[in-house]
PDB file of N, CA and C in Angstrom:
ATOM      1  N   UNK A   1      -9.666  60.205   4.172  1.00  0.00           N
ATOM      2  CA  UNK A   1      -9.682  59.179   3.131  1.00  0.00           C
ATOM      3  C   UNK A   1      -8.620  58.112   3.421  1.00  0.00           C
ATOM      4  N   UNK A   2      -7.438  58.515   3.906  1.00  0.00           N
ATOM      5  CA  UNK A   2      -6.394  57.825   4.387  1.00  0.00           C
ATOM      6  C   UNK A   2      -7.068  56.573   5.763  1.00  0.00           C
ATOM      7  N   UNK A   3      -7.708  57.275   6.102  1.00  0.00           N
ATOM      8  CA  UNK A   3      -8.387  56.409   7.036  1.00  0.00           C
ATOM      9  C   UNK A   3      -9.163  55.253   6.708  1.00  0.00           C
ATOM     10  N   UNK A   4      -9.790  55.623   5.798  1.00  0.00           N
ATOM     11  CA  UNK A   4     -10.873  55.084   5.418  1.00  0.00           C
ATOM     12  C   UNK A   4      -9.965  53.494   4.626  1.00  0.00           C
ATOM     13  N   UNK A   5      -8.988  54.122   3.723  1.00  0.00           N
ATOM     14  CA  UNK A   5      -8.223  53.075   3.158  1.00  0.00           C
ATOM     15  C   UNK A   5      -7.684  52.203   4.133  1.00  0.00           C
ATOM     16  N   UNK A   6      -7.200  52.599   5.253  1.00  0.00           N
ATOM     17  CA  UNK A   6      -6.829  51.825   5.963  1.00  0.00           C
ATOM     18  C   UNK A   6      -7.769  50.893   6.583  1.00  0.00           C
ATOM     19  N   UNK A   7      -8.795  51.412   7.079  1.00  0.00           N
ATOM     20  CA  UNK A   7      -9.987  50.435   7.909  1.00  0.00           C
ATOM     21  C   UNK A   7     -10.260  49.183   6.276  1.00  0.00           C
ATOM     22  N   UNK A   8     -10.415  49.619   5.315  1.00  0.00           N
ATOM     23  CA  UNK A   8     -10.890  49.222   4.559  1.00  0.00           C
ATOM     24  C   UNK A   8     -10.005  47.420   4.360  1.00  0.00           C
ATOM     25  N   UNK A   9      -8.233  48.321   4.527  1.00  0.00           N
ATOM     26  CA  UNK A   9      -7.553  46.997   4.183  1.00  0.00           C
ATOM     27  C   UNK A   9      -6.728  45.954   5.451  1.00  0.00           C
ATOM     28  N   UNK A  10      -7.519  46.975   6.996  1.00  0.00           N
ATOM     29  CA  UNK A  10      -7.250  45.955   8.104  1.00  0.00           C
ATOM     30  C   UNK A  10      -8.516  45.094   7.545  1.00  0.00           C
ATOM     31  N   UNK A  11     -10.087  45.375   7.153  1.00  0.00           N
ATOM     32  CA  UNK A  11     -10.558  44.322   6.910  1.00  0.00           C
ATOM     33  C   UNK A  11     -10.386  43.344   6.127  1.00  0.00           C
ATOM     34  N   UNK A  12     -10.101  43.987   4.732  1.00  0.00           N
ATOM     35  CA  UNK A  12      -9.428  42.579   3.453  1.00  0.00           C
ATOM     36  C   UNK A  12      -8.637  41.542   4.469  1.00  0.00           C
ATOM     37  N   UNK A  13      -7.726  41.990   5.615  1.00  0.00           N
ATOM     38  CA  UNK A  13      -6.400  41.324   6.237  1.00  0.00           C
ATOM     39  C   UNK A  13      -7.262  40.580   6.966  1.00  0.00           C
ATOM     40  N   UNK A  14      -8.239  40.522   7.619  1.00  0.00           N
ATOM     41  CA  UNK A  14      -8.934  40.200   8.364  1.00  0.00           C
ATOM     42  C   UNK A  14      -9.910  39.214   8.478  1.00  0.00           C
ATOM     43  N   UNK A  15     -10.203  39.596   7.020  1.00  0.00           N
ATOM     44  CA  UNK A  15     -11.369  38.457   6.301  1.00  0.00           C
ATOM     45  C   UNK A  15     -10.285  37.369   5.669  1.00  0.00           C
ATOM     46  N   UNK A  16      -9.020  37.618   5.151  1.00  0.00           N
ATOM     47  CA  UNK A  16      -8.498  36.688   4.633  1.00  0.00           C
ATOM     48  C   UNK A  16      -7.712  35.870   5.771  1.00  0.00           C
ATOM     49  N   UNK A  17      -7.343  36.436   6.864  1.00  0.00           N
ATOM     50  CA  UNK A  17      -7.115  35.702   7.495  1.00  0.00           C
ATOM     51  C   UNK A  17      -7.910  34.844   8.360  1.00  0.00           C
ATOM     52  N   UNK A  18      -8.889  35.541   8.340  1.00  0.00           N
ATOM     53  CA  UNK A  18     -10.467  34.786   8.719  1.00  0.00           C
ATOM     54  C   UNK A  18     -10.289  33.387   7.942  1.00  0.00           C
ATOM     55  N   UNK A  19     -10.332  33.143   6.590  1.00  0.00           N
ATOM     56  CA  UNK A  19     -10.519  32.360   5.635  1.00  0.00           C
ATOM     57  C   UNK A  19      -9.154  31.408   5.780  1.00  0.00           C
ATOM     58  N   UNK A  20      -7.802  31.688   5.967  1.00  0.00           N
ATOM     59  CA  UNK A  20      -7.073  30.742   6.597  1.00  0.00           C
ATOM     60  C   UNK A  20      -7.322  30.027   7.290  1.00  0.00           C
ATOM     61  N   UNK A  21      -7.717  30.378   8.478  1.00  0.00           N
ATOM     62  CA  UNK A  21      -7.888  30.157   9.411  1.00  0.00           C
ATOM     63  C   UNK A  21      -8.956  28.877   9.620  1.00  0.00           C
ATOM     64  N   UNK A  22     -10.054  29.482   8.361  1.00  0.00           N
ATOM     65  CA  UNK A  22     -11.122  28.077   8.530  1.00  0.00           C
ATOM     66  C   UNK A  22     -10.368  26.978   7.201  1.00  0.00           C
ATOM     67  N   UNK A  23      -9.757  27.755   6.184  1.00  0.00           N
ATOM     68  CA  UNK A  23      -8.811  26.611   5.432  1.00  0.00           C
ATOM     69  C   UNK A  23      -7.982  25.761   6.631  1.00  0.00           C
ATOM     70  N   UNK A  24      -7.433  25.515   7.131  1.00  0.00           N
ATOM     71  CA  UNK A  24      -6.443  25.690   7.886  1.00  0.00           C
ATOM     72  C   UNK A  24      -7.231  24.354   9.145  1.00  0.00           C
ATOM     73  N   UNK A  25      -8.176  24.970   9.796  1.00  0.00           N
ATOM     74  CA  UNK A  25      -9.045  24.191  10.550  1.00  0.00           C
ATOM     75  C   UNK A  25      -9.864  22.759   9.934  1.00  0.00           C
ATOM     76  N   UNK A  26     -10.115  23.057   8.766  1.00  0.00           N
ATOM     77  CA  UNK A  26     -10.341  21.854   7.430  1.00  0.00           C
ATOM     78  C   UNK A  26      -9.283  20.920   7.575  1.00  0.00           C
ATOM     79  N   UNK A  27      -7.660  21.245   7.361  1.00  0.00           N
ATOM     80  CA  UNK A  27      -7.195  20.639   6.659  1.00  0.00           C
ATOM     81  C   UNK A  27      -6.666  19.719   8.301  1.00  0.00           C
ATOM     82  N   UNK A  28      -6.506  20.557   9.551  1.00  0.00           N
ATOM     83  CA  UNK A  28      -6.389  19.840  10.593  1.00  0.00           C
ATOM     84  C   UNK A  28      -7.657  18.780  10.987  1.00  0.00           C
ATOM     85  N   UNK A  29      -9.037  19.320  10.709  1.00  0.00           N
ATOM     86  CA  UNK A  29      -9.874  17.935  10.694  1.00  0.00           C
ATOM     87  C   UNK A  29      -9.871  16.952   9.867  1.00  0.00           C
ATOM     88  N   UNK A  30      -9.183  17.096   8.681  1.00  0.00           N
ATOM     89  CA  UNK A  30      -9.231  16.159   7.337  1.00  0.00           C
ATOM     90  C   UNK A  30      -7.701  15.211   7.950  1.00  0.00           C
ATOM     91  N   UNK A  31      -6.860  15.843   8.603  1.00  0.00           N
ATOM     92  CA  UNK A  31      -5.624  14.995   8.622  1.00  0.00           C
ATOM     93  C   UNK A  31      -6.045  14.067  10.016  1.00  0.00           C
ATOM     94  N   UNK A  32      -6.890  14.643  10.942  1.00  0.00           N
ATOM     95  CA  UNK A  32      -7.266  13.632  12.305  1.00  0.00           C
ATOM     96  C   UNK A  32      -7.865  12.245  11.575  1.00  0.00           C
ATOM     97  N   UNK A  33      -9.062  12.851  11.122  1.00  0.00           N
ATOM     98  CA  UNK A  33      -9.465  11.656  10.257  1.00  0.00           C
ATOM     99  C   UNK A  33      -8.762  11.176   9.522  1.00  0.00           C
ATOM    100  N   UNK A  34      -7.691  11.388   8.928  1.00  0.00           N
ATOM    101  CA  UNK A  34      -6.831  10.149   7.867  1.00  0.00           C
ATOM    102  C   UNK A  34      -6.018   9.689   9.300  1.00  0.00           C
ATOM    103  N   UNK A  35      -5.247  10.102  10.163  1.00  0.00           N
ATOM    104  CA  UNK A  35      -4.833   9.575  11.632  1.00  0.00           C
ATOM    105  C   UNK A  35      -5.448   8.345  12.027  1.00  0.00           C
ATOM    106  N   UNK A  36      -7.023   8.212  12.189  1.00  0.00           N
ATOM    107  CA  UNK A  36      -7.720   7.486  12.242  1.00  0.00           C
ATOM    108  C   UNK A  36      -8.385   6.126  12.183  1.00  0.00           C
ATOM    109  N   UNK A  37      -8.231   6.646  10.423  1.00  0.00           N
ATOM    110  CA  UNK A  37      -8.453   5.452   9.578  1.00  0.00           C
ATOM    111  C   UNK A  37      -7.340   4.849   9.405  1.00  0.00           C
ATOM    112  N   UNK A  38      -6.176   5.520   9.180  1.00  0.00           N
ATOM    113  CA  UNK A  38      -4.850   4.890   9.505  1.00  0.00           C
ATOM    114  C   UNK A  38      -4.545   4.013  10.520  1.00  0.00           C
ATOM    115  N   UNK A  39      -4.860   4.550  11.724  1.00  0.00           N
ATOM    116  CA  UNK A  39      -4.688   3.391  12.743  1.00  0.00           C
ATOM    117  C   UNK A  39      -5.712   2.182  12.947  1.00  0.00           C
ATOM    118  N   UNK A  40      -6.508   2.671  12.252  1.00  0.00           N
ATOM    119  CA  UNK A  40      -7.522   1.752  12.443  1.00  0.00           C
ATOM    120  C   UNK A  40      -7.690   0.813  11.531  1.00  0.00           C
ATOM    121  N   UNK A  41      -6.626   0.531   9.944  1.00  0.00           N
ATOM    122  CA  UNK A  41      -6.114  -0.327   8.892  1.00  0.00           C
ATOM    123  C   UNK A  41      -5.087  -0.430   9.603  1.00  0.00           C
ATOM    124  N   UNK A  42      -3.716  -0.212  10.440  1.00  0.00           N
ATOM    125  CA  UNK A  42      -3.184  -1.172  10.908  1.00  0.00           C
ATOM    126  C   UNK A  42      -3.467  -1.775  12.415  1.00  0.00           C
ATOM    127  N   UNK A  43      -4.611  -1.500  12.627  1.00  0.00           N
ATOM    128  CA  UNK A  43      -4.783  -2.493  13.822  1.00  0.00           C
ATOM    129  C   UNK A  43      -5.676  -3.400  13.463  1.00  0.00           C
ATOM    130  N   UNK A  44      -6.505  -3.361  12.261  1.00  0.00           N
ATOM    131  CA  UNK A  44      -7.292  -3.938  11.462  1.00  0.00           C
ATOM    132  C   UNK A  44      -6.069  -5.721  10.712  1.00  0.00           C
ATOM    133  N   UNK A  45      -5.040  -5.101  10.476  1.00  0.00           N
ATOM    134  CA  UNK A  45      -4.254  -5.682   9.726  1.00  0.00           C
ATOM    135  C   UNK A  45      -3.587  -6.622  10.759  1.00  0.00           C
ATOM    136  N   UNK A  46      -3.069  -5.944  12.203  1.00  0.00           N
ATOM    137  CA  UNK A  46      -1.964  -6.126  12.825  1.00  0.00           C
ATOM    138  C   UNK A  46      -2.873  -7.236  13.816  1.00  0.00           C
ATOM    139  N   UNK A  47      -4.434  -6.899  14.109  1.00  0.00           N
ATOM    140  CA  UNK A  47      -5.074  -7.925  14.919  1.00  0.00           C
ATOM    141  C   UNK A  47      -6.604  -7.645  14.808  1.00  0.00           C
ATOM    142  N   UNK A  48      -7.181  -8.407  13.739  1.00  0.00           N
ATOM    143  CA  UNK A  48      -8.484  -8.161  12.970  1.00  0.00           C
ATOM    144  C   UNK A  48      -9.353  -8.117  14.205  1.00  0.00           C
ATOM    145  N   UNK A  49      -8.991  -8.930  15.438  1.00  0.00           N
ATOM    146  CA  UNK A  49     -10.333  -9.727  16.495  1.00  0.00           C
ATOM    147  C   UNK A  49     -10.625  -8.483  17.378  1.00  0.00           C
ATOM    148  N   UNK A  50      -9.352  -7.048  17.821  1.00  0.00           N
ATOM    149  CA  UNK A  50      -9.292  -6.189  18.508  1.00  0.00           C
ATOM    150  C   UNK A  50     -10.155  -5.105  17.958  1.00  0.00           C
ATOM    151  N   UNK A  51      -9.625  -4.436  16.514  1.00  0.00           N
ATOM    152  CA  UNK A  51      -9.616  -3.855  15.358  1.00  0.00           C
ATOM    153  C   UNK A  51     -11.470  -3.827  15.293  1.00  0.00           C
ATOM    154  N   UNK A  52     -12.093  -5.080  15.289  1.00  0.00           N
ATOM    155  CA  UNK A  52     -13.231  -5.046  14.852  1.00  0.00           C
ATOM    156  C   UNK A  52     -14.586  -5.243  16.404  1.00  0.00           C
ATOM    157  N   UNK A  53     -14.085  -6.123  17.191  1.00  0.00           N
ATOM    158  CA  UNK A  53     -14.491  -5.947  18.624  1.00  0.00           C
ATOM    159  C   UNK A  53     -14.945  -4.615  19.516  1.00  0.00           C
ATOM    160  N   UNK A  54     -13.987  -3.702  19.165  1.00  0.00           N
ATOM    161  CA  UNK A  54     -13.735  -2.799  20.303  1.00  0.00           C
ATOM    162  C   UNK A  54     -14.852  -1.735  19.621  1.00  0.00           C
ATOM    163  N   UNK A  55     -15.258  -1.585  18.396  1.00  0.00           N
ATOM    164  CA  UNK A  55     -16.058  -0.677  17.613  1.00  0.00           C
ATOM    165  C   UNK A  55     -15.871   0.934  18.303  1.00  0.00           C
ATOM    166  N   UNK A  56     -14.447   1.132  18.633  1.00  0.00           N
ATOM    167  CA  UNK A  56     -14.576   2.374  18.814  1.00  0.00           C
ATOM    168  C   UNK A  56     -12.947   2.886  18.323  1.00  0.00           C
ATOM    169  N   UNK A  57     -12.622   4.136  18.024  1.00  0.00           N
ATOM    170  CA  UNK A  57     -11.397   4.625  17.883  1.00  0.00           C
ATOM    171  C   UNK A  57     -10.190   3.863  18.224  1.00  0.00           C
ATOM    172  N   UNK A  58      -8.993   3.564  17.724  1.00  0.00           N
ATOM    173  CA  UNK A  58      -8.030   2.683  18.396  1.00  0.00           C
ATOM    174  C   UNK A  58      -7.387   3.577  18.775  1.00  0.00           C
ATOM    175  N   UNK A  59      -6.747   3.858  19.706  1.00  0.00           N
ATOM    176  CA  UNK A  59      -5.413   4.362  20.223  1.00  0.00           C
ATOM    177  C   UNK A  59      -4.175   4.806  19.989  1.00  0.00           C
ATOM    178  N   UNK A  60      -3.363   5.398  19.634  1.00  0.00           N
ATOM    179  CA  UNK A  60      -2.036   5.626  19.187  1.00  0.00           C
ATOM    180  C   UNK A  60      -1.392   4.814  20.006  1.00  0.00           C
ATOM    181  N   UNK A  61      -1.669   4.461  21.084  1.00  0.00           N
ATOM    182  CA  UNK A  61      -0.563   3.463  22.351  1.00  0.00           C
ATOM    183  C   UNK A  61      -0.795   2.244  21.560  1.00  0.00           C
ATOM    184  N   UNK A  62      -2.389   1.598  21.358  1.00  0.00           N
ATOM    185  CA  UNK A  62      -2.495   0.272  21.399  1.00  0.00           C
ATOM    186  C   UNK A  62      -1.545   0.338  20.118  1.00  0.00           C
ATOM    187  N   UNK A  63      -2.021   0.901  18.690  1.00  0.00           N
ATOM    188  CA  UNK A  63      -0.708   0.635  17.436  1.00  0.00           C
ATOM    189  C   UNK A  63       0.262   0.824  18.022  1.00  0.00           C
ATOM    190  N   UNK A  64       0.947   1.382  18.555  1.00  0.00           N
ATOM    191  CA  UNK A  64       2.232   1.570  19.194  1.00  0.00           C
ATOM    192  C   UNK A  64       2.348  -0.413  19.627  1.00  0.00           C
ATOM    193  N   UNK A  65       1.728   0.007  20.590  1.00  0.00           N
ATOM    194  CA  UNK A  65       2.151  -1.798  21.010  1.00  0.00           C
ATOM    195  C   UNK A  65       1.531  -2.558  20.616  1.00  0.00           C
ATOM    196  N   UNK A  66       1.061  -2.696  19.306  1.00  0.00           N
ATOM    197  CA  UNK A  66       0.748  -3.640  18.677  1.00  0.00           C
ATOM    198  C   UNK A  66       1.885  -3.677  17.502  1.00  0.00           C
ATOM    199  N   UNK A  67       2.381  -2.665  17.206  1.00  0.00           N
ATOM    200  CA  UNK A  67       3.778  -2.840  16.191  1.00  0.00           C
ATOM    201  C   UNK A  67       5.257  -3.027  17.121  1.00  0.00           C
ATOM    202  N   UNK A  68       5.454  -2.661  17.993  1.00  0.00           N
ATOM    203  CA  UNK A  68       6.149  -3.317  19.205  1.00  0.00           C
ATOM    204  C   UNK A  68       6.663  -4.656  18.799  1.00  0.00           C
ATOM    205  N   UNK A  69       4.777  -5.025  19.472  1.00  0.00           N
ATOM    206  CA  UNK A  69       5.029  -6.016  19.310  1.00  0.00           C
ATOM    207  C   UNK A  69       5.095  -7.483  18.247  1.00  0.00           C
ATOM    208  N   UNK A  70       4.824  -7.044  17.514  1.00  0.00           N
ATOM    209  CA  UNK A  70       4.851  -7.483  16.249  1.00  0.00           C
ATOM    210  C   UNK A  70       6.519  -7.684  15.650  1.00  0.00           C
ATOM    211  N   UNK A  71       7.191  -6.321  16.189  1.00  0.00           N
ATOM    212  CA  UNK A  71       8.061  -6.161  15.671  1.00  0.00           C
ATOM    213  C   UNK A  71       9.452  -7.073  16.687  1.00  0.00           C
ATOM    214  N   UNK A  72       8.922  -7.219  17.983  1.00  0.00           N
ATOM    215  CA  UNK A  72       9.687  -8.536  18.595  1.00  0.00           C
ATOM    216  C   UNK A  72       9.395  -9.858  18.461  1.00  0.00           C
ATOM    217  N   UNK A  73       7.733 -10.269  17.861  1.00  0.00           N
ATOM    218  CA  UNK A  73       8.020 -11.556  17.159  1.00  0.00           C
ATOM    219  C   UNK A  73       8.706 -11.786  16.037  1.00  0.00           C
ATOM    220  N   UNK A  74       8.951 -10.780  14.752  1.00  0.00           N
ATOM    221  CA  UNK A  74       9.832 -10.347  14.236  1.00  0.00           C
ATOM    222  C   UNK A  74      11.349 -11.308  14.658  1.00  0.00           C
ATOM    223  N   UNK A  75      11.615 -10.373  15.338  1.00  0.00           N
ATOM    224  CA  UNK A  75      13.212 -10.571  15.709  1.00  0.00           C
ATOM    225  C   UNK A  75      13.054 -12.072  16.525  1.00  0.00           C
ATOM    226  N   UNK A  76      12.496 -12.189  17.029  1.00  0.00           N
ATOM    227  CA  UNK A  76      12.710 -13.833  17.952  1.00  0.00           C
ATOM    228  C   UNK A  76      12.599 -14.686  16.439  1.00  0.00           C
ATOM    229  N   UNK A  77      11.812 -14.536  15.496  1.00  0.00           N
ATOM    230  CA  UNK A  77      11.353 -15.522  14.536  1.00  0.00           C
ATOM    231  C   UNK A  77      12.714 -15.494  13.770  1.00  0.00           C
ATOM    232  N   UNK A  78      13.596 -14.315  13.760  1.00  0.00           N
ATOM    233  CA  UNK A  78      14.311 -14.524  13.191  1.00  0.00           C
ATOM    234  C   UNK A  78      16.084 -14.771  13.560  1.00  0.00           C
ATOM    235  N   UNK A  79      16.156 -14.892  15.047  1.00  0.00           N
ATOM    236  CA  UNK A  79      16.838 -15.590  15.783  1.00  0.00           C
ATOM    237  C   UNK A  79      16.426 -16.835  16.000  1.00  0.00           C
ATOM    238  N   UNK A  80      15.010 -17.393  15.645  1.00  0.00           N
ATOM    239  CA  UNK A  80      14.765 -18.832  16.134  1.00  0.00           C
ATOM    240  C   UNK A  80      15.541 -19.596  14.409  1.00  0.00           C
ATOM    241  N   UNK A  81      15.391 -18.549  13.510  1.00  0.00           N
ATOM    242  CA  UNK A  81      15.846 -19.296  12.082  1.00  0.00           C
ATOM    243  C   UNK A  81      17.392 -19.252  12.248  1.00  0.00           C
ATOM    244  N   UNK A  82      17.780 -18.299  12.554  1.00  0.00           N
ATOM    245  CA  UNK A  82      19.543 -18.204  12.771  1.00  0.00           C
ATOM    246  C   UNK A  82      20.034 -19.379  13.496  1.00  0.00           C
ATOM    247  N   UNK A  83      19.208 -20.046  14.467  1.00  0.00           N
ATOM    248  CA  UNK A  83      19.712 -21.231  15.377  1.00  0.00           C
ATOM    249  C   UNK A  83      18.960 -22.318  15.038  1.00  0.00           C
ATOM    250  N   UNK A  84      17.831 -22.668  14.172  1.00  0.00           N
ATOM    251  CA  UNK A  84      17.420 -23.539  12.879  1.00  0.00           C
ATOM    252  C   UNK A  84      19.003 -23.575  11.850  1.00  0.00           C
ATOM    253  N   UNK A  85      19.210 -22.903  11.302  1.00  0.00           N
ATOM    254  CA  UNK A  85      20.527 -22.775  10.131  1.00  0.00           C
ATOM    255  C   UNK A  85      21.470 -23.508  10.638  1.00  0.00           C
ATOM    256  N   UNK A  86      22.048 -22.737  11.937  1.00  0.00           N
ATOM    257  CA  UNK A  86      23.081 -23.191  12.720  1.00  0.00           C
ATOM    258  C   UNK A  86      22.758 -25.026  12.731  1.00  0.00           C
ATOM    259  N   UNK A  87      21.722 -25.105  13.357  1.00  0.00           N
ATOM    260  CA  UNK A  87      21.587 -26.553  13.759  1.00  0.00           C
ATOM    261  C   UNK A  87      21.785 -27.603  12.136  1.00  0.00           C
ATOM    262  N   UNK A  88      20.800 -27.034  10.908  1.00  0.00           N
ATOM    263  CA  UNK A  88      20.730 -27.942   9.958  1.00  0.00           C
ATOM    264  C   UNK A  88      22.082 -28.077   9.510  1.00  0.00           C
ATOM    265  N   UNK A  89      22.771 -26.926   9.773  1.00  0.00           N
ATOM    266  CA  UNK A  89      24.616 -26.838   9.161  1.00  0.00           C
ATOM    267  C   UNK A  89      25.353 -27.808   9.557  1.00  0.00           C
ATOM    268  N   UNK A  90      25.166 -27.912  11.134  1.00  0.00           N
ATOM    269  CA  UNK A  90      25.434 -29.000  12.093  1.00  0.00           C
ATOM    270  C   UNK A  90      25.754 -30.152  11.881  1.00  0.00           C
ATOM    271  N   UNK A  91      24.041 -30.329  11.412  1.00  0.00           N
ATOM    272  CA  UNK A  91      23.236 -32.011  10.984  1.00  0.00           C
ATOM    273  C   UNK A  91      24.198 -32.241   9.785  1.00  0.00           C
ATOM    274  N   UNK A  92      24.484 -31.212   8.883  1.00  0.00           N
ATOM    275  CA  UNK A  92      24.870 -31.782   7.389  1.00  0.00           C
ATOM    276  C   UNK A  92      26.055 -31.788   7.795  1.00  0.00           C
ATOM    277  N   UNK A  93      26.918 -31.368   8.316  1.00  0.00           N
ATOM    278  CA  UNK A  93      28.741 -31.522   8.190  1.00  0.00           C
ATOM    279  C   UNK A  93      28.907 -33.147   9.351  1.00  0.00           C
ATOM    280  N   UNK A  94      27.742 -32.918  10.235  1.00  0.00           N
ATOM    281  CA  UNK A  94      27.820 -34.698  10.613  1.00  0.00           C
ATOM    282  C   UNK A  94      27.296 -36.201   9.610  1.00  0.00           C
ATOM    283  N   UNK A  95      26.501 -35.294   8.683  1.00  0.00           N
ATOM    284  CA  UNK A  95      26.306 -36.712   7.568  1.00  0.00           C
ATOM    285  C   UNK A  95      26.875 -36.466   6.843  1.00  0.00           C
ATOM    286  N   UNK A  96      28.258 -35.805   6.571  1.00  0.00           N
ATOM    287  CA  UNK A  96      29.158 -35.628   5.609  1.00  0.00           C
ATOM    288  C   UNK A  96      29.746 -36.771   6.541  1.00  0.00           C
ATOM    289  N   UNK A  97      30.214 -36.303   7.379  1.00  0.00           N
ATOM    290  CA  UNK A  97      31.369 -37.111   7.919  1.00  0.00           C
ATOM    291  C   UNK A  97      31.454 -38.302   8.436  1.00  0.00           C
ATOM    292  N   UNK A  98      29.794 -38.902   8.625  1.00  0.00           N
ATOM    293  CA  UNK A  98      29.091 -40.004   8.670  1.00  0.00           C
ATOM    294  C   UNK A  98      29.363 -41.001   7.256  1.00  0.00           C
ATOM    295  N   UNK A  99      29.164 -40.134   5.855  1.00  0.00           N
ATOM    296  CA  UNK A  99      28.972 -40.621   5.070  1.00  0.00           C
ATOM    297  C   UNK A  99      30.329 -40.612   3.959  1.00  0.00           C
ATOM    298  N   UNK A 100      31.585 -40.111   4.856  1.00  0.00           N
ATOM    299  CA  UNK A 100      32.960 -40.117   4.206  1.00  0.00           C
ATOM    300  C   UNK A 100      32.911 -41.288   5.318  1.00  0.00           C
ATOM    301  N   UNK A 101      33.056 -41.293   6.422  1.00  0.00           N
ATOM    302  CA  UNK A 101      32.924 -42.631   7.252  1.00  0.00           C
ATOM    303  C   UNK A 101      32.420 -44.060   6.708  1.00  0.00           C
ATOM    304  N   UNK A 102      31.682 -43.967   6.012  1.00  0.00           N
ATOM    305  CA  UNK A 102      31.238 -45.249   5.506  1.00  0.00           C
ATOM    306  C   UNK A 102      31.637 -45.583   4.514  1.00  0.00           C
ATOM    307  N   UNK A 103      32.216 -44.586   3.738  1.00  0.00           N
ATOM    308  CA  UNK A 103      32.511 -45.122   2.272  1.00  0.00           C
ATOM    309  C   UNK A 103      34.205 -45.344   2.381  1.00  0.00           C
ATOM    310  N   UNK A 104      35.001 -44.598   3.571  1.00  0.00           N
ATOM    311  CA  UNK A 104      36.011 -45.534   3.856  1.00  0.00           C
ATOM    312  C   UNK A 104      36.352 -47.299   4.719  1.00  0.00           C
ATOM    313  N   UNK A 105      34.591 -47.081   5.428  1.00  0.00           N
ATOM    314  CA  UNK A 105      34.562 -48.670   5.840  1.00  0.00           C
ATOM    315  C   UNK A 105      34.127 -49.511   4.696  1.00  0.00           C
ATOM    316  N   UNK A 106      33.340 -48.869   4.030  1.00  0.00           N
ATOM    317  CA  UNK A 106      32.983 -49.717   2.239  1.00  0.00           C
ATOM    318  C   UNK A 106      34.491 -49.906   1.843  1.00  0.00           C
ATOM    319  N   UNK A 107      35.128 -49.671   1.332  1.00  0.00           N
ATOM    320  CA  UNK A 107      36.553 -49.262   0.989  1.00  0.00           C
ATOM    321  C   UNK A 107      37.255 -51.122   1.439  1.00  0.00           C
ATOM    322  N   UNK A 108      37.122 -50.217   2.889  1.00  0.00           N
ATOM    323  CA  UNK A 108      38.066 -51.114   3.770  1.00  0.00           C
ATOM    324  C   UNK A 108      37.632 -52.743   3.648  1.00  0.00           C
ATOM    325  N   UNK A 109      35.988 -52.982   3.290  1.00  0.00           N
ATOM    326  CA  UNK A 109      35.513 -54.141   3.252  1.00  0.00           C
ATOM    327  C   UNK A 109      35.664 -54.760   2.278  1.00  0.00           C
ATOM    328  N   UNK A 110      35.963 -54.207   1.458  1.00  0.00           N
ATOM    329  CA  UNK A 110      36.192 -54.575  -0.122  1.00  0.00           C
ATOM    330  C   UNK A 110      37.523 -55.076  -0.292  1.00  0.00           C
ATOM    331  N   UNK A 111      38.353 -54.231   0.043  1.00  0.00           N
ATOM    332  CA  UNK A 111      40.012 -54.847   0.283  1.00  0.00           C
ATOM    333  C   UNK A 111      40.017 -55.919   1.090  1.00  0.00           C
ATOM    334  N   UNK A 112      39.079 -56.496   2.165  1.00  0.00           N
ATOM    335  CA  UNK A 112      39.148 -57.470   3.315  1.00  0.00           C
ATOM    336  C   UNK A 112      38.729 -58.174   2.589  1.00  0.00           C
ATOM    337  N   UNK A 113      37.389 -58.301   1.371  1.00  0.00           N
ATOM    338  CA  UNK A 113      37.481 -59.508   0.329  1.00  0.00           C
ATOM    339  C   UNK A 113      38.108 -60.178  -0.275  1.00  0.00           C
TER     340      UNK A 113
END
């Protein structure tokens, strides 16, 4: 009888791990597919003409270097504004000093009247 209990509850162990196992296999096909569609809304997003052209799976490389690169126009766009700033800062402390310049030659012309 001892036996019998035992065969009985290697199977319960067996079947339930059976049933993991296909839980388990679900939840790894359910997460490929969100992988997927995931990459395939940001390559959709990141470059609509590729995204919709290629009509097949995108790549983990191409998102990879498509956020790359995205992410070094990024940074140039925002070194090209840092040396935009710089320059307009430039421009304005020279029409300050342009325009303290003139209003001491205004000044000066007025006294020469």
């Amino acid at each position: 009888q001892a036996e019998e209990e035992l065969k009985a509850a290697c199977s319960r162990q067996l079947r339930e791990m059976g049933r993991r196992e296909r839980l388990l296999q679900s939840d790894v096909q359910r997460a490929g597919e969100q992988l997927e569609s995931f990459k395939t809304r940001v390559m959709q997003v990141c470059s609509p003409s590729v995204a919709s052209s290629t009509g097949r799976s995108v790549t983990e490389q191409q998102v990879i270097e498509k956020v790359r690169q995205i992410s070094d126009e990024n940074q140039q766009s925002h070194e090209r504004e840092k040396s935009l700033q710089k320059e307009l800062s430039s421009r304005l402390a020279k029409e300050k000093e342009v325009s303290a310049n003139m209003e001491v030659f205004k000044n000066s012309l007025q006294k020469l009247q």
